[in-house]
Protein backbone atom coordinates (compact mmCIF):
# COMPACT_ATOMS: atom_id res chain seq x y z
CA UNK A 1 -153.72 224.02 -49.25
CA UNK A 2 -156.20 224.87 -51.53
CA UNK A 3 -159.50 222.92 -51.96
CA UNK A 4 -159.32 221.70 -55.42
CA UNK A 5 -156.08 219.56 -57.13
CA UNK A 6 -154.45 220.96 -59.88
CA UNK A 7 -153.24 219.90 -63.42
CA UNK A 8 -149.65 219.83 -62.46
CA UNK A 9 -150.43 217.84 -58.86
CA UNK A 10 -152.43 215.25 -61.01
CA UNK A 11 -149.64 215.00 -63.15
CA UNK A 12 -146.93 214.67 -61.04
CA UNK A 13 -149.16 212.49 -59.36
CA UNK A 14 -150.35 210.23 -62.11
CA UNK A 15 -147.78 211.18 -65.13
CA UNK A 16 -151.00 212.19 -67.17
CA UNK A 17 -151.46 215.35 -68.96
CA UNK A 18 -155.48 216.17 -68.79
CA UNK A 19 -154.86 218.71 -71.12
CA UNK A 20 -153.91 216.33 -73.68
CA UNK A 21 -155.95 213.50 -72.29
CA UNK A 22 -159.26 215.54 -72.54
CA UNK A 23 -160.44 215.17 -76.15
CA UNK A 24 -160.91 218.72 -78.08
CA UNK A 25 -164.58 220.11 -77.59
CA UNK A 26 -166.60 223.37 -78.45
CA UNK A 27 -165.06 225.13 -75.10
CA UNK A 28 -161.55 223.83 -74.51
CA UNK A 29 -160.86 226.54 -71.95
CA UNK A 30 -160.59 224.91 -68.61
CA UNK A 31 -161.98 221.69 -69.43
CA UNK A 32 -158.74 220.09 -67.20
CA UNK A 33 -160.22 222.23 -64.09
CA UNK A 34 -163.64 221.39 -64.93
CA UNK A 35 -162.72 218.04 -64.83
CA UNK A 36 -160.58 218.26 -61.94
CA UNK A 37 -163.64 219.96 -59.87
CA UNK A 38 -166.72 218.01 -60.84
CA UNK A 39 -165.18 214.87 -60.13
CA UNK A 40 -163.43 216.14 -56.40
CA UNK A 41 -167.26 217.70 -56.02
CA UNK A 42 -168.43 214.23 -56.67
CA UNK A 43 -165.99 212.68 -54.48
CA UNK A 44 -167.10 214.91 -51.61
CA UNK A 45 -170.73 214.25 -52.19
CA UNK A 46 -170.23 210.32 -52.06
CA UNK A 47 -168.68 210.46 -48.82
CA UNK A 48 -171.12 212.87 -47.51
CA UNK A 49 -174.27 211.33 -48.66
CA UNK A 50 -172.62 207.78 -48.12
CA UNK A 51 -170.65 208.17 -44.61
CA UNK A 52 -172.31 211.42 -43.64
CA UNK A 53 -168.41 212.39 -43.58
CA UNK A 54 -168.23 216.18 -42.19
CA UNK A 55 -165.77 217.21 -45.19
CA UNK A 56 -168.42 220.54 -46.14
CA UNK A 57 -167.72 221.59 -42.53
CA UNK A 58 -164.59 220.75 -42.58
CA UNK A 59 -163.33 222.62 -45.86
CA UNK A 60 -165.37 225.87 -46.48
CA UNK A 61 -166.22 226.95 -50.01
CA UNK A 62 -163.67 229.45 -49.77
CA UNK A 63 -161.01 226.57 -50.48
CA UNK A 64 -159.23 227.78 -47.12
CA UNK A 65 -159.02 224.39 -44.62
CA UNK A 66 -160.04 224.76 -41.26
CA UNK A 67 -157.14 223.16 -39.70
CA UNK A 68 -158.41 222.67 -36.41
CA UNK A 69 -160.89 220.17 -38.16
CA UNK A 70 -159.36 219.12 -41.23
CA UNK A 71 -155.27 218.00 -40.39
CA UNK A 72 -152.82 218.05 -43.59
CA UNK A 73 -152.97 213.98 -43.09
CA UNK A 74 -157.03 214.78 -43.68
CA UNK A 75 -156.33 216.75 -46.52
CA UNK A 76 -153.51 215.11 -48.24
CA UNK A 77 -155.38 211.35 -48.17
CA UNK A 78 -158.67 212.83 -49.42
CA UNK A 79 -156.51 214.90 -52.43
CA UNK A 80 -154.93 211.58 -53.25
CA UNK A 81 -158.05 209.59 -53.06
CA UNK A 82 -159.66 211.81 -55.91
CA UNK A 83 -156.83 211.48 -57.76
CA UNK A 84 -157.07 207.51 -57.48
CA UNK A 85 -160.73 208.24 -58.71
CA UNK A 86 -160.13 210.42 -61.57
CA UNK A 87 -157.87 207.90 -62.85
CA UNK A 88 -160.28 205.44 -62.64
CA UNK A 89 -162.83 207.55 -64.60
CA UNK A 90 -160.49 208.15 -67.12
CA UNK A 91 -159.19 204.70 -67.87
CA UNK A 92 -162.74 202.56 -67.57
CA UNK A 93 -163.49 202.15 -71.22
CA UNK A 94 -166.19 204.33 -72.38
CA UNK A 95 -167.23 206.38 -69.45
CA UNK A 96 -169.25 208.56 -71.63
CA UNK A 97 -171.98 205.75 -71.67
CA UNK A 98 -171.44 204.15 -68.29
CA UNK A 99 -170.73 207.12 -65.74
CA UNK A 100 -172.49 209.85 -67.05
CA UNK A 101 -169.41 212.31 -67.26
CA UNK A 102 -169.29 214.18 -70.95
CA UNK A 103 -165.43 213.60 -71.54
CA UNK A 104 -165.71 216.23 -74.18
CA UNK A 105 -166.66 219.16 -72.26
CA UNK A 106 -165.66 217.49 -68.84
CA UNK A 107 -169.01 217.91 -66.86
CA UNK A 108 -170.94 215.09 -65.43
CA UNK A 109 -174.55 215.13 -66.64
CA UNK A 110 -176.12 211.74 -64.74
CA UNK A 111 -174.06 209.81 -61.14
CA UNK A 112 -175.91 206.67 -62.43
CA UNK A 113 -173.37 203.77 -62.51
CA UNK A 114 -170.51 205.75 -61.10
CA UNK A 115 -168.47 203.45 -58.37
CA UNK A 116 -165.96 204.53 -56.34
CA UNK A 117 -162.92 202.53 -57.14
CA UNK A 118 -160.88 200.72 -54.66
CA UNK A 119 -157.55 203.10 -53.82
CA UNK A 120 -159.54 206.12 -53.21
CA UNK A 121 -161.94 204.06 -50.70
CA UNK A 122 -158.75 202.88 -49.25
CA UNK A 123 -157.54 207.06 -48.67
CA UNK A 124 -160.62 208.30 -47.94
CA UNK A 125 -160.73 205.35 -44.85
CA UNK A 126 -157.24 206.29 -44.13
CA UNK A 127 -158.24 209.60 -43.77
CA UNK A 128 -161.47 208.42 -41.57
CA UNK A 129 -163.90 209.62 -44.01
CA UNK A 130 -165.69 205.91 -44.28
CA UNK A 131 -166.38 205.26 -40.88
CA UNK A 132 -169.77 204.82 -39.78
């Protein structure tokens, strides 16, 4: 499993097209996948700076899981859980003003204000990334 979601998981999660959902910018190349990374990044910071959850040790940079660390049940509840975020982000109103994230260009500039929403907090404790 690689480390990142894709377009098509998202979708078929979520029924949402980020291609389409993403309005038009300067650079419209990859602005899905930049989307799709900063806010799993930002997921995986939270939880690490929050729960001092062991997901960086866990899944190496290389996007290869370490399954004798990180099970599919791991992997599959923290994929869903930034899903469940992303959809948050997307469907909060203007998140331009309140999260930080440049919906244009699909980069995150400032964390201020960001929350994580209830159903990823309930995967990610699933998945035993919230325990303290």
């Amino acid at each position: 499993m690689q480390k990142y979601i894709t377009k098509e998981e998202y979708k078929a999660a979520k029924g949402v097209d980020l291609d389409i959902e993403l309005l038009e910018d300067d650079d419209s190349t990859n602005k899905a996948d930049r989307f799709i990374r900063q806010w799993t990044d930002w997921c995986a910071d939270y939880l690490i700076s929050e729960y001092r959850a062991s997901i960086l040790e866990e899944w190496p940079i290389s996007g290869e899981p370490c399954p004798r660390l990180l099970t599919e049940e791991r992997q599959r509840l923290f994929r869903e859980g930034c899903i469940e975020q992303m959809e948050y982000i997307l469907s909060n109103g203007d998140v331009t003003k309140s999260s930080g994230i440049n919906r244009e260009i699909g980069t995150v500039s400032d964390y201020k204000g960001v929350e994580l929403c209830r159903a990823a907090a309930r995967k990610f404790r699933l998945a035993g990334f919230m325990n303290i």
